[in-house]
PDB file of N, CA and C in Angstrom:
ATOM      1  N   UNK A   1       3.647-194.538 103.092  1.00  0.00           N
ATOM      2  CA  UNK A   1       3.242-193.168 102.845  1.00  0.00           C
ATOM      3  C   UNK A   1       2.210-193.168 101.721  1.00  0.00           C
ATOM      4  N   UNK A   2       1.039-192.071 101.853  1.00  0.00           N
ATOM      5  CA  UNK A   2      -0.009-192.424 100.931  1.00  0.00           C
ATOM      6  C   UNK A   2       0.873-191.694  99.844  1.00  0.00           C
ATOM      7  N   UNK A   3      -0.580-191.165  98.679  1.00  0.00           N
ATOM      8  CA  UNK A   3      -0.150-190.588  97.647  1.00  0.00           C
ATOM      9  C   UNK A   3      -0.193-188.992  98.329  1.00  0.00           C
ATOM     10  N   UNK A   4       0.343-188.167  97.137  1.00  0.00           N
ATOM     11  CA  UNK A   4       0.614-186.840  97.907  1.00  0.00           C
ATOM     12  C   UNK A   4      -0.810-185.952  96.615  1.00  0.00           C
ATOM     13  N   UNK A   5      -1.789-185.266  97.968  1.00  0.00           N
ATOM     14  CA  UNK A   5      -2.720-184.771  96.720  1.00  0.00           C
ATOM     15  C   UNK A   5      -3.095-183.695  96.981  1.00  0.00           C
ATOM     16  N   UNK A   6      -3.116-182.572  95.601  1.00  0.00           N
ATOM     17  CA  UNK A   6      -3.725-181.688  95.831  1.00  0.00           C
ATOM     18  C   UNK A   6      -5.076-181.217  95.854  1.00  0.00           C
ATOM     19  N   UNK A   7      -5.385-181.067  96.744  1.00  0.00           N
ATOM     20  CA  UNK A   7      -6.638-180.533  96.587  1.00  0.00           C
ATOM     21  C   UNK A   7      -7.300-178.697  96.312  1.00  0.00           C
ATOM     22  N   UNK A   8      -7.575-178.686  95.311  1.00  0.00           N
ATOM     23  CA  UNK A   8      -7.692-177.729  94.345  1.00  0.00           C
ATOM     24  C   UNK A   8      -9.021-177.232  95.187  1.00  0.00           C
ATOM     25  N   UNK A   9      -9.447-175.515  95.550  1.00  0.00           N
ATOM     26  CA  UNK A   9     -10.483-175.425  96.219  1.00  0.00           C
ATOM     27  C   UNK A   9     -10.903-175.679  97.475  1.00  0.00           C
ATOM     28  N   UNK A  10     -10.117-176.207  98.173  1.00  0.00           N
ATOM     29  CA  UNK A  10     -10.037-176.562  99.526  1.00  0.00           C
ATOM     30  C   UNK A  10     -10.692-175.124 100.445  1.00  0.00           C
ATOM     31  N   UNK A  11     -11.514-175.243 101.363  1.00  0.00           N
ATOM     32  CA  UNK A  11     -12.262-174.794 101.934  1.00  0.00           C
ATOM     33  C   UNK A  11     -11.928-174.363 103.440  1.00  0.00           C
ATOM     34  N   UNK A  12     -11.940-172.788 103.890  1.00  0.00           N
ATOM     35  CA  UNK A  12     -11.800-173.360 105.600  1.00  0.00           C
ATOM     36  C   UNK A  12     -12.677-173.341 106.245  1.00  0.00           C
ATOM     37  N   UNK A  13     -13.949-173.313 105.699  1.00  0.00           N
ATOM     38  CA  UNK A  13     -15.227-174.074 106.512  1.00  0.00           C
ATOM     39  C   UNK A  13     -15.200-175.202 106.592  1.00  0.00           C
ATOM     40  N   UNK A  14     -15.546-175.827 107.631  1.00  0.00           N
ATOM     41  CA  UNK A  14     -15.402-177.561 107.960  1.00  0.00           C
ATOM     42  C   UNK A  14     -16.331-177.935 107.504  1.00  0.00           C
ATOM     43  N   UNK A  15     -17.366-177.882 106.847  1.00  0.00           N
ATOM     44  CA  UNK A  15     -18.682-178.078 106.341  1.00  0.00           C
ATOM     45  C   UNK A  15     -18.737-178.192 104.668  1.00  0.00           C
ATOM     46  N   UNK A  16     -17.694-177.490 104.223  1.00  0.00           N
ATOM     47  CA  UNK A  16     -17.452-178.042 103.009  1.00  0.00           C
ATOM     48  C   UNK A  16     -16.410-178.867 102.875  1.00  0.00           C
ATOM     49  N   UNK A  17     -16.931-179.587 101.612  1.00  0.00           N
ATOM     50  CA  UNK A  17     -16.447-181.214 100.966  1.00  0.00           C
ATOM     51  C   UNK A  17     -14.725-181.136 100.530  1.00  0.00           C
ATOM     52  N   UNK A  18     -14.571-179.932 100.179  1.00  0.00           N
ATOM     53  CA  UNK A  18     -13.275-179.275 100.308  1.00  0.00           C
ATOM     54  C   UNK A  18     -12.646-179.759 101.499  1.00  0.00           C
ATOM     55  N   UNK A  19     -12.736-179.165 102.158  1.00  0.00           N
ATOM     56  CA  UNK A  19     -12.549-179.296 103.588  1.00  0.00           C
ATOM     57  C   UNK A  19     -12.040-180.990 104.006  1.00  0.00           C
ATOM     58  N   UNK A  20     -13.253-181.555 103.843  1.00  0.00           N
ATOM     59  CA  UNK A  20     -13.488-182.774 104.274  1.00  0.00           C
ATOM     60  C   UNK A  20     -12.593-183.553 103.956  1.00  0.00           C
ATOM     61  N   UNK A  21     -12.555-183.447 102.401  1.00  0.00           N
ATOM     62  CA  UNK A  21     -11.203-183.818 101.949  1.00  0.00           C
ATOM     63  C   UNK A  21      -9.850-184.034 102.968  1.00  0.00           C
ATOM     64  N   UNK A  22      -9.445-182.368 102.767  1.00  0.00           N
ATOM     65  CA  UNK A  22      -8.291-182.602 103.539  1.00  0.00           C
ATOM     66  C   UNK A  22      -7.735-183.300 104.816  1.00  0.00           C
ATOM     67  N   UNK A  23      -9.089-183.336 105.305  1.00  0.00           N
ATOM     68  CA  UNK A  23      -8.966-183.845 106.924  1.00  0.00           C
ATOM     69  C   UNK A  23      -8.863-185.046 106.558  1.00  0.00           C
ATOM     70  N   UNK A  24      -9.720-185.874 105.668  1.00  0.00           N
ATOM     71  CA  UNK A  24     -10.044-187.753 105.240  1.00  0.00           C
ATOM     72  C   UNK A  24      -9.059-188.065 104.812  1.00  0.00           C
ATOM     73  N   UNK A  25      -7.874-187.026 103.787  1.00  0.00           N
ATOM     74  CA  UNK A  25      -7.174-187.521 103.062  1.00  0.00           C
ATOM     75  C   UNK A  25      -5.677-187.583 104.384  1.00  0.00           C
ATOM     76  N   UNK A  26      -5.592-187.001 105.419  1.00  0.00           N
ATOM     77  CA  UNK A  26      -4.611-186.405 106.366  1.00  0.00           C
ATOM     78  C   UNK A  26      -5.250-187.815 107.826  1.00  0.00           C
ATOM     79  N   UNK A  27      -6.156-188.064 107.750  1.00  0.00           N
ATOM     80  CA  UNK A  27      -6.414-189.186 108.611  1.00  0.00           C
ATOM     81  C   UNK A  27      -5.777-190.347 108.220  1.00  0.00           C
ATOM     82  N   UNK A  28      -6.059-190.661 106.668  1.00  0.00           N
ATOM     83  CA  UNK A  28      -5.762-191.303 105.895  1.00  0.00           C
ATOM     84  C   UNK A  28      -4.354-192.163 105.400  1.00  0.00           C
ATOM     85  N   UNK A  29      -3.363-190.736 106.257  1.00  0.00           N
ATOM     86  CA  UNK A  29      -2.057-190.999 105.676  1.00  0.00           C
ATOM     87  C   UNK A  29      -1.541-190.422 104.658  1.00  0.00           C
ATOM     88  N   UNK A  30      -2.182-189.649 103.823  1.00  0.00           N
ATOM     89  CA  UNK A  30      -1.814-189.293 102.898  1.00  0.00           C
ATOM     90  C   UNK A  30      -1.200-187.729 102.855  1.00  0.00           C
ATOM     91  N   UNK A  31      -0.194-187.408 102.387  1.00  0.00           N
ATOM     92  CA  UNK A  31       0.295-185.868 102.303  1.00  0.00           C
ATOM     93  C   UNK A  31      -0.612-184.601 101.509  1.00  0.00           C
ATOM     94  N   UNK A  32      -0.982-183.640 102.086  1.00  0.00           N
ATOM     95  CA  UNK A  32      -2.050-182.948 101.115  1.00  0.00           C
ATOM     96  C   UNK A  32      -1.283-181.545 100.712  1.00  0.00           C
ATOM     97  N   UNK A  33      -1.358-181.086  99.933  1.00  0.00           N
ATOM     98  CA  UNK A  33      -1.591-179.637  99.284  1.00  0.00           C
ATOM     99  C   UNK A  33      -2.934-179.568  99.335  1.00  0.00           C
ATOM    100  N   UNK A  34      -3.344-177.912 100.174  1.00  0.00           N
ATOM    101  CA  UNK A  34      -4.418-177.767  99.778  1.00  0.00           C
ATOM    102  C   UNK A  34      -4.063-176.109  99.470  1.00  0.00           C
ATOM    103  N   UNK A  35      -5.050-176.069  98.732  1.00  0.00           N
ATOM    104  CA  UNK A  35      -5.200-174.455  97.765  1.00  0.00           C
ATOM    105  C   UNK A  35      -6.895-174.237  97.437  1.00  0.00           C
ATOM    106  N   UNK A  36      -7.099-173.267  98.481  1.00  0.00           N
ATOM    107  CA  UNK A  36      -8.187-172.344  98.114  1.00  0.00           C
ATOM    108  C   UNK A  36      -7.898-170.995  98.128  1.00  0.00           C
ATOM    109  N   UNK A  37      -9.738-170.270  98.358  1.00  0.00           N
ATOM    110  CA  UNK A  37      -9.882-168.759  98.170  1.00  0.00           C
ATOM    111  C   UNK A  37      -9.028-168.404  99.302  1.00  0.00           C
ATOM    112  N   UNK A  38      -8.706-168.435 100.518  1.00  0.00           N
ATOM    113  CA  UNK A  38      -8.066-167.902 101.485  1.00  0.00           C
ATOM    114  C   UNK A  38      -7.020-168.643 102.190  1.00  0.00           C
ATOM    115  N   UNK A  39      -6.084-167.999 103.266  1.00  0.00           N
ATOM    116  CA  UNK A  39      -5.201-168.473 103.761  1.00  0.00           C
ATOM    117  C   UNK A  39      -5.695-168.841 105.030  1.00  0.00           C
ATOM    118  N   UNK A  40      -4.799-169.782 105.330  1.00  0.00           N
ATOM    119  CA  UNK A  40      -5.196-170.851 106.706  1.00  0.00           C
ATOM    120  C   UNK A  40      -4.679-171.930 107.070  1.00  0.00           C
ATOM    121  N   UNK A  41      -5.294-172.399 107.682  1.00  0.00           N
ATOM    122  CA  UNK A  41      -5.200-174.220 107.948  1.00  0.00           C
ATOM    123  C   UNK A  41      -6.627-174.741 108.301  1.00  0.00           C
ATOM    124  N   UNK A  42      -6.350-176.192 108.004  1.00  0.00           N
ATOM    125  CA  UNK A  42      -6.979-177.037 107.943  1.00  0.00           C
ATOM    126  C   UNK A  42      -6.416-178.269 108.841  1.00  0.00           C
ATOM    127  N   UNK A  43      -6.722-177.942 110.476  1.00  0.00           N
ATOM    128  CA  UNK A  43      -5.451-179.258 111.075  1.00  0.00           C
ATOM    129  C   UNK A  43      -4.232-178.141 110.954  1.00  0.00           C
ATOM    130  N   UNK A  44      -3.694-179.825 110.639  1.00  0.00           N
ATOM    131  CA  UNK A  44      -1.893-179.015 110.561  1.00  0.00           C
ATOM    132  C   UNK A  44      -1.847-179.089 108.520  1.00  0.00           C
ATOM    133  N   UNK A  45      -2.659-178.885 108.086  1.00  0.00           N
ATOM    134  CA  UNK A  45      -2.592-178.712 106.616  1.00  0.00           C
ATOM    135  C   UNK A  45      -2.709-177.369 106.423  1.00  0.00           C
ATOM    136  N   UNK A  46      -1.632-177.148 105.956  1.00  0.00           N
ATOM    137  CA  UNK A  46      -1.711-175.127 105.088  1.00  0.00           C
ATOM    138  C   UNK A  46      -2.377-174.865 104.081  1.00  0.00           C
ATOM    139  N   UNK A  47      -3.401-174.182 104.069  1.00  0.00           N
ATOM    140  CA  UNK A  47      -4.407-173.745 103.188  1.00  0.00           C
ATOM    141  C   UNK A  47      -3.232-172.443 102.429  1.00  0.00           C
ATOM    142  N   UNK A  48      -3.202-172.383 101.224  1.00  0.00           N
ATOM    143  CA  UNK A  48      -2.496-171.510 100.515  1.00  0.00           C
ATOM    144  C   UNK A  48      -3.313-171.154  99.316  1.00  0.00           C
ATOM    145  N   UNK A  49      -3.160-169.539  98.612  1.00  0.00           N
ATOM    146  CA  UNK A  49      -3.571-169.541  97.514  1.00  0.00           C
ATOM    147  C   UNK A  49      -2.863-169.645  96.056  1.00  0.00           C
ATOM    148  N   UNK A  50      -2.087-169.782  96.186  1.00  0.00           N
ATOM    149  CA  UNK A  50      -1.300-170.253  94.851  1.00  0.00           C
ATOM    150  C   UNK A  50      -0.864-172.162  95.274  1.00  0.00           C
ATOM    151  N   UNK A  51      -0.512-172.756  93.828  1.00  0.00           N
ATOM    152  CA  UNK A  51      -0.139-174.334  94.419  1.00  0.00           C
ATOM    153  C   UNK A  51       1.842-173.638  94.374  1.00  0.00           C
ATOM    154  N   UNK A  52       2.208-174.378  95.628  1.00  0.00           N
ATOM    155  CA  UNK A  52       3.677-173.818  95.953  1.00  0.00           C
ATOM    156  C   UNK A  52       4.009-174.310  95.041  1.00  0.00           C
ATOM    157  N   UNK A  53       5.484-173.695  94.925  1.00  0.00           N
ATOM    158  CA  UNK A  53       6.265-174.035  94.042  1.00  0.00           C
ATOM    159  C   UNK A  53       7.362-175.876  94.459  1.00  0.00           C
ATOM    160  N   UNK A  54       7.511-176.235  93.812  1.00  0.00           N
ATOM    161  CA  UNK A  54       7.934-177.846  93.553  1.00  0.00           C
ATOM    162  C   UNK A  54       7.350-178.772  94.040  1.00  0.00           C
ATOM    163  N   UNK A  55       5.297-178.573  93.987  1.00  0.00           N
ATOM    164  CA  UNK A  55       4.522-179.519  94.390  1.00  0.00           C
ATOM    165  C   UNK A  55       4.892-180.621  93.673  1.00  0.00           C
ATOM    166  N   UNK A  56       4.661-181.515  93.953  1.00  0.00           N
ATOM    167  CA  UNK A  56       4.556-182.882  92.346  1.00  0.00           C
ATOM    168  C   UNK A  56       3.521-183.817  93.008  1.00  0.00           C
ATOM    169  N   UNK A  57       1.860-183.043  92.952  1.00  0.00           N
ATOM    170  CA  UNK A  57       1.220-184.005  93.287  1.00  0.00           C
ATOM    171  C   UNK A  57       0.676-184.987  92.754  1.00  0.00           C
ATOM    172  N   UNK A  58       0.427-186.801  93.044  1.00  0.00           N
ATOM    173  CA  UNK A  58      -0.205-187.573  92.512  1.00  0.00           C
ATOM    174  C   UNK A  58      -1.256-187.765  91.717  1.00  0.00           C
ATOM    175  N   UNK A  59      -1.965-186.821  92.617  1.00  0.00           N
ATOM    176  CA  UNK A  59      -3.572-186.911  92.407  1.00  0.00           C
ATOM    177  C   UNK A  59      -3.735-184.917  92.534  1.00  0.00           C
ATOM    178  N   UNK A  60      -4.323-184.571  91.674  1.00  0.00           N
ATOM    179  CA  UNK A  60      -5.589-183.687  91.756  1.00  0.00           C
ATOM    180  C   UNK A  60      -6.704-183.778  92.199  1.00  0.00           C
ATOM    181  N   UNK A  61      -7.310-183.085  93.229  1.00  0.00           N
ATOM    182  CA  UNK A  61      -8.532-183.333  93.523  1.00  0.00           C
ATOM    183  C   UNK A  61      -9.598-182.059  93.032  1.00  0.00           C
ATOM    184  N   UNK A  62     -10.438-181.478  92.512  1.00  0.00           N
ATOM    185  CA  UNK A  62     -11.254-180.550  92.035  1.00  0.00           C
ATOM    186  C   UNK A  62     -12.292-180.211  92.990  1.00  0.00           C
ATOM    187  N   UNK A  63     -12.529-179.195  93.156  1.00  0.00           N
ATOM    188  CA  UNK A  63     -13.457-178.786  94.697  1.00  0.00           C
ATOM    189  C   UNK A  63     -14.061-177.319  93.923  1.00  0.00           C
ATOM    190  N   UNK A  64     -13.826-177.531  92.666  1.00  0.00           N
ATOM    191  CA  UNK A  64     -14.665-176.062  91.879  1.00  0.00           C
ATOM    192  C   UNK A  64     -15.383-176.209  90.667  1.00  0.00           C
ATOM    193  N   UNK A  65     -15.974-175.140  90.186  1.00  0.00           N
ATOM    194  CA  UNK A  65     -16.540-175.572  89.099  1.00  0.00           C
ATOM    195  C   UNK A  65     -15.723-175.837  87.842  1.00  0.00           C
ATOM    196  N   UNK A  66     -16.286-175.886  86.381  1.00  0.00           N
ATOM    197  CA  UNK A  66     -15.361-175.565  85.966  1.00  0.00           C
ATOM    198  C   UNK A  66     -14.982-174.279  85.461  1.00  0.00           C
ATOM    199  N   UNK A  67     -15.845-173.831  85.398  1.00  0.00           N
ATOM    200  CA  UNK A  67     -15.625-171.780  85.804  1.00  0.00           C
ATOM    201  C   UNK A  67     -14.739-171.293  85.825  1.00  0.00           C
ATOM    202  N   UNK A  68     -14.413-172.019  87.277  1.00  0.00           N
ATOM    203  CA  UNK A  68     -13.465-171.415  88.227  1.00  0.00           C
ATOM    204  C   UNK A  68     -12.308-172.366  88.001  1.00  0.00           C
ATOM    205  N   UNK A  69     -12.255-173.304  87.265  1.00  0.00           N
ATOM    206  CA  UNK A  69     -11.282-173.890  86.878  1.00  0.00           C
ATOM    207  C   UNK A  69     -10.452-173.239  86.092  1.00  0.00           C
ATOM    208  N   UNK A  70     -10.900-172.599  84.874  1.00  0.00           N
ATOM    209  CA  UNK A  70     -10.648-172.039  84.204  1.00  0.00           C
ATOM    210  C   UNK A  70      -8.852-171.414  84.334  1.00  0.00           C
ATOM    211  N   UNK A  71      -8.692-170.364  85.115  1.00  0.00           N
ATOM    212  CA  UNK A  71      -7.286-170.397  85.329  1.00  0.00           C
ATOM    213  C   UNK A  71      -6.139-171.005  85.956  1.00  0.00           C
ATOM    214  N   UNK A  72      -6.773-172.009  86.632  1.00  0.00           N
ATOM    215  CA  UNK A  72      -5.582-173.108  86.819  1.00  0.00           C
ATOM    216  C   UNK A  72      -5.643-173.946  86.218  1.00  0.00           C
ATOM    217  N   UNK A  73      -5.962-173.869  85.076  1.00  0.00           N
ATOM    218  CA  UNK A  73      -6.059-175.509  83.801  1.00  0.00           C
ATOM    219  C   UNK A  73      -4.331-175.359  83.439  1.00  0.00           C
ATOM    220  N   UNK A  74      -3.770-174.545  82.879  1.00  0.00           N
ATOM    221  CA  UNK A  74      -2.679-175.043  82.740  1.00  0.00           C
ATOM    222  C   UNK A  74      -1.792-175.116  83.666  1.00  0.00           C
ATOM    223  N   UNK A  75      -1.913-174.976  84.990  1.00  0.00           N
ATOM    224  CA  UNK A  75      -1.114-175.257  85.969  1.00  0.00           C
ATOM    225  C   UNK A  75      -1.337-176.553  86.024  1.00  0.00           C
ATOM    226  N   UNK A  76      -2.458-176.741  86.651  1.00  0.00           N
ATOM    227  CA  UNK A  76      -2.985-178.524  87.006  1.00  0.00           C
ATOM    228  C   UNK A  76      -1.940-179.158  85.674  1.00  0.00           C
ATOM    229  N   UNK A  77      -2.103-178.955  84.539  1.00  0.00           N
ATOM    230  CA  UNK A  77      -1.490-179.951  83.302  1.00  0.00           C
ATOM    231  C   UNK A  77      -0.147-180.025  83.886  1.00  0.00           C
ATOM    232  N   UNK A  78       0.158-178.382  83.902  1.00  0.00           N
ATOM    233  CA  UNK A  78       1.831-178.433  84.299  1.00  0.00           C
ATOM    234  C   UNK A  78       2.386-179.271  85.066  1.00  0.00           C
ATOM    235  N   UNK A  79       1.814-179.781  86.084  1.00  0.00           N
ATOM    236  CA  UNK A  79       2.410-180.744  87.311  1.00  0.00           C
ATOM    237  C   UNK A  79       2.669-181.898  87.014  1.00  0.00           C
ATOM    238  N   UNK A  80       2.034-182.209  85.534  1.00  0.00           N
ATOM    239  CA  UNK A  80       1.999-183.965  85.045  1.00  0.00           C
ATOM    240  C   UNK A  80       1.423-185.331  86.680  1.00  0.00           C
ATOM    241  N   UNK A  81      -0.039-184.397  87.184  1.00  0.00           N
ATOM    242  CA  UNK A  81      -0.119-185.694  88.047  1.00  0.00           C
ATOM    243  C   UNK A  81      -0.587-187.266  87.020  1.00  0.00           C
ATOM    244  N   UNK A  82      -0.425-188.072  88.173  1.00  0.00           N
ATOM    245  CA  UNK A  82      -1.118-189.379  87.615  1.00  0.00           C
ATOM    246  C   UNK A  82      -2.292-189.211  87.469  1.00  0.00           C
ATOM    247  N   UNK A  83      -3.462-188.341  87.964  1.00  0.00           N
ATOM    248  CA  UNK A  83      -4.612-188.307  87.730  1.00  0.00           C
ATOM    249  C   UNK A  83      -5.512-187.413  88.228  1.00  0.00           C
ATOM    250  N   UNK A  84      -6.228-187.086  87.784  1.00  0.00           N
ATOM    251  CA  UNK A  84      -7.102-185.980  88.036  1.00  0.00           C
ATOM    252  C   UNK A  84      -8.536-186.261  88.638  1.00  0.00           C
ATOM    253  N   UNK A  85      -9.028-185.942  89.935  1.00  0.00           N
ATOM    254  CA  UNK A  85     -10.322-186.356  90.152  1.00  0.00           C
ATOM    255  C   UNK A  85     -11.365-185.160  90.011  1.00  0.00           C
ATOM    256  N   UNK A  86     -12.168-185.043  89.418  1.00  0.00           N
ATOM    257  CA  UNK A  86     -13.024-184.085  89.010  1.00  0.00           C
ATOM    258  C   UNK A  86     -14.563-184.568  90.238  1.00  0.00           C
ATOM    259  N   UNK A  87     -14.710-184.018  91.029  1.00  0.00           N
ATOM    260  CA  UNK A  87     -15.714-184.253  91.986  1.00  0.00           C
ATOM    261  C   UNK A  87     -17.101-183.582  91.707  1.00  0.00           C
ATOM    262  N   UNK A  88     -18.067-184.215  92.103  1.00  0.00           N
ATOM    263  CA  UNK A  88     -19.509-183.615  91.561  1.00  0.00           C
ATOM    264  C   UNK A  88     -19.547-182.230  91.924  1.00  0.00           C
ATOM    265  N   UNK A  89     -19.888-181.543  90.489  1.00  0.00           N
ATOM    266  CA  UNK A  89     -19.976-180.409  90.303  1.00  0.00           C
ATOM    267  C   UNK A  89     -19.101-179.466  90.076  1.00  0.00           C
ATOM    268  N   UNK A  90     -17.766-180.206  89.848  1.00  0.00           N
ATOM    269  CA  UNK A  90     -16.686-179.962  89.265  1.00  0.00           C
ATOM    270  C   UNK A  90     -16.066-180.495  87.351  1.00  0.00           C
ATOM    271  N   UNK A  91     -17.551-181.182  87.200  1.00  0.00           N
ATOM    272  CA  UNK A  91     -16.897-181.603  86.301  1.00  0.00           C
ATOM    273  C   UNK A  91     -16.330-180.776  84.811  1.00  0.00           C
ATOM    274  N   UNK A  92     -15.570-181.411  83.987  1.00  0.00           N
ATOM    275  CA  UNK A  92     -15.482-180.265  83.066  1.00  0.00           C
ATOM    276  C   UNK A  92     -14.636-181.078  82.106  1.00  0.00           C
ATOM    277  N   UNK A  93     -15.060-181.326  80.923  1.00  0.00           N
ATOM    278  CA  UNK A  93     -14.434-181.868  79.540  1.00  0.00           C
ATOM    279  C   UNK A  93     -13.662-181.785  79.031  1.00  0.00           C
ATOM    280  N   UNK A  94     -13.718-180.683  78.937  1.00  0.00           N
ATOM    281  CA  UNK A  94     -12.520-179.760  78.368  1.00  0.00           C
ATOM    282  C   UNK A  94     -11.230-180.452  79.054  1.00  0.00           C
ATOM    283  N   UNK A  95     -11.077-179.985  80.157  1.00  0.00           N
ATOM    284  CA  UNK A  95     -10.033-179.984  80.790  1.00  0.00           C
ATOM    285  C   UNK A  95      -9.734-181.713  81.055  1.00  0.00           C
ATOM    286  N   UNK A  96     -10.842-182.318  80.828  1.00  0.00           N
ATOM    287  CA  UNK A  96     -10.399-184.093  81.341  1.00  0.00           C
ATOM    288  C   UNK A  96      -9.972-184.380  79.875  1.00  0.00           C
ATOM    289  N   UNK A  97     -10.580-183.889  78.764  1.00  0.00           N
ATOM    290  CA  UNK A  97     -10.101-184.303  77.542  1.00  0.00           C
ATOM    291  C   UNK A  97      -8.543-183.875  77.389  1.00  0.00           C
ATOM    292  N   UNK A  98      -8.253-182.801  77.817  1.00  0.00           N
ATOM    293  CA  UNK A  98      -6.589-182.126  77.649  1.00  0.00           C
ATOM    294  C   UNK A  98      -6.105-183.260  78.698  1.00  0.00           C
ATOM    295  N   UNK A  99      -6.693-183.220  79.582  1.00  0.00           N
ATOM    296  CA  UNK A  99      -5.395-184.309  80.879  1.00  0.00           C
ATOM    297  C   UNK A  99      -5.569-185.690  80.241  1.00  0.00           C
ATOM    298  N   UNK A 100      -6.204-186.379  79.433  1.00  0.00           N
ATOM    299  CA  UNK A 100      -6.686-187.586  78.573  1.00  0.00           C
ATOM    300  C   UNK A 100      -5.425-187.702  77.504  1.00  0.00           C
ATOM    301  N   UNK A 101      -5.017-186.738  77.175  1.00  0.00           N
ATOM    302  CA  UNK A 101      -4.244-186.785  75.655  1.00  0.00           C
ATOM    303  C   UNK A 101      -3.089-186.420  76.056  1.00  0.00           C
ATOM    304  N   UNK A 102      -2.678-185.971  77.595  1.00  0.00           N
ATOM    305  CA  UNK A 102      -1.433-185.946  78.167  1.00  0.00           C
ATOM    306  C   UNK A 102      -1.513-187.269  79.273  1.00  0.00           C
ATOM    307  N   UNK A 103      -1.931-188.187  78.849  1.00  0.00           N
ATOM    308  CA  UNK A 103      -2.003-189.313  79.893  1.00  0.00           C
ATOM    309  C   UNK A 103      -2.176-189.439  81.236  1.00  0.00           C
ATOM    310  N   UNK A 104      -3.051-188.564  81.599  1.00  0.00           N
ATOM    311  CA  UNK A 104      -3.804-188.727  82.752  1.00  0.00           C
ATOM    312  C   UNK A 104      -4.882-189.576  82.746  1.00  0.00           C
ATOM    313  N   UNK A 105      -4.819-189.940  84.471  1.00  0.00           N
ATOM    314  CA  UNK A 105      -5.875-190.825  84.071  1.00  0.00           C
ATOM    315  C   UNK A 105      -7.241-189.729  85.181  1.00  0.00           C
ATOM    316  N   UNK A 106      -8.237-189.804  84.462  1.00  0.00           N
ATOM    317  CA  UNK A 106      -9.361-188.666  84.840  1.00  0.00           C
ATOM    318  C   UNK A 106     -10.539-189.719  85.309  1.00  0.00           C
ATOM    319  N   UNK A 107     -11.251-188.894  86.283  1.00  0.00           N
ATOM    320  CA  UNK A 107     -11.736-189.763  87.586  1.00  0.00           C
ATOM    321  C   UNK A 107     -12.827-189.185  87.470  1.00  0.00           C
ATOM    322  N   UNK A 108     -14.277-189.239  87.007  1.00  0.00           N
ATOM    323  CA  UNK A 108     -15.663-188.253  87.381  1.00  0.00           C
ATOM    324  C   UNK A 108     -15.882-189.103  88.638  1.00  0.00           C
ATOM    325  N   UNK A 109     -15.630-188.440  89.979  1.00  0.00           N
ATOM    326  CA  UNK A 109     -15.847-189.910  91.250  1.00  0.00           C
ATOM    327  C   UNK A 109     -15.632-188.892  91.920  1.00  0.00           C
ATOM    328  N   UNK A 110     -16.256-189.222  93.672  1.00  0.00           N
ATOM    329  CA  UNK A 110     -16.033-188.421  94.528  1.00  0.00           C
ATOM    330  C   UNK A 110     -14.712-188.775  95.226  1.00  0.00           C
ATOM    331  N   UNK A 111     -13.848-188.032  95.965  1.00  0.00           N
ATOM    332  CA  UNK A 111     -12.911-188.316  96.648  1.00  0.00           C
ATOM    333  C   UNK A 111     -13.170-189.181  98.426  1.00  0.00           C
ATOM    334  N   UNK A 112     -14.265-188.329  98.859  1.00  0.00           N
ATOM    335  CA  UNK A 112     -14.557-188.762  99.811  1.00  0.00           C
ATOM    336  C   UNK A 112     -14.969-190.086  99.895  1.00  0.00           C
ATOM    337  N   UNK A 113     -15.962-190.508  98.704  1.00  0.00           N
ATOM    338  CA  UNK A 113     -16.174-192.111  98.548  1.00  0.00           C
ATOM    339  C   UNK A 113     -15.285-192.582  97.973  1.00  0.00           C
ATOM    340  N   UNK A 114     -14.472-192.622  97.483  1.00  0.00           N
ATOM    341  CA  UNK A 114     -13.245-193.414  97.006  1.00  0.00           C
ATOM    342  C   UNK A 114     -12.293-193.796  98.589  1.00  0.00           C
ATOM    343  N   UNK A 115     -12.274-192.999  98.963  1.00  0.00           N
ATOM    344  CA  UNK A 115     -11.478-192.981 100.460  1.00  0.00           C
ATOM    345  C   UNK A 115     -12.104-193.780 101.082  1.00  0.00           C
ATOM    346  N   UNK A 116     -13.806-193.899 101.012  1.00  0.00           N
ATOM    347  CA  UNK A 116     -14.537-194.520 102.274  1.00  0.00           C
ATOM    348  C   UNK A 116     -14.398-196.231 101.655  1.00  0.00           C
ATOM    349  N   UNK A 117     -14.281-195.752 100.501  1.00  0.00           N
ATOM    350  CA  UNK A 117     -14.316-197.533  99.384  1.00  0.00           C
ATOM    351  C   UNK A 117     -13.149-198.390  99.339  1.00  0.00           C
ATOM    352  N   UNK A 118     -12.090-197.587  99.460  1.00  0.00           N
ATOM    353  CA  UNK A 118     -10.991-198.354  99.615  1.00  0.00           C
ATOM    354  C   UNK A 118     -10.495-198.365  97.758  1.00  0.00           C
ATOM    355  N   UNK A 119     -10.738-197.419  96.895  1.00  0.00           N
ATOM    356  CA  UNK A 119     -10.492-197.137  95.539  1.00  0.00           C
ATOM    357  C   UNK A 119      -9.610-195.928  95.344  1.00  0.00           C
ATOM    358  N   UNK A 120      -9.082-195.239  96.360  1.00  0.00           N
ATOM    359  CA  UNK A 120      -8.789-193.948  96.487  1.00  0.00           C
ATOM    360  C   UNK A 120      -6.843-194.815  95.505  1.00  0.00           C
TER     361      UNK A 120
END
């Protein structure tokens, strides 16, 4: 069984990287949470807008700015994942420095190439 990840921003246009995610990470083997602006699916992945309650995901994946990060920063902390991937154009300091000093390990890397690399 892969790792179990959320993907933060997840998209139900198939055209965004959001998106892409979920499908690469669900080909992949891996269990996803995904959470964006609207409700749906993705596949057989449930697009939701809040992260449910007793996620405990591995990995974070970031699919926003950090803007829009902004009010789920202390959720994301709350979950204590192993690591946080901040994807281009997601990045944000702040928030990798707070997941840094709670022992995360923080990723400026794409998800999709990590998956295609065999680094995921």
């Amino acid at each position: 069984m892969g790792k179990t990840t959320l993907v933060l921003g997840a998209s139900l246009k198939a055209e965004r990287y959001g998106n892409m995610a979920v499908r690469r990470l669900r080909a992949m083997g891996h269990p996803v949470v995904a959470v964006g602006g609207r409700d749906g699916f993705i596949g057989d992945v449930e697009v939701t807008r809040e992260i449910p309650e007793g996620a405990a995901p591995h990995t974070v994946t970031l699919y926003m700015n950090a803007q829009n990060q902004g009010p789920w920063e202390e959720r994301i902390l709350a979950l204590h994942p192993a690591r946080i991937i901040f994807n281009p154009g997601a990045e944000n300091p702040a928030l990798a420095s707070r997941a840094q000093a709670l022992r995360i390990e923080v990723v400026d890397g794409c998800t999709l190439v990590m998956l295609g690399s065999g680094q995921f």
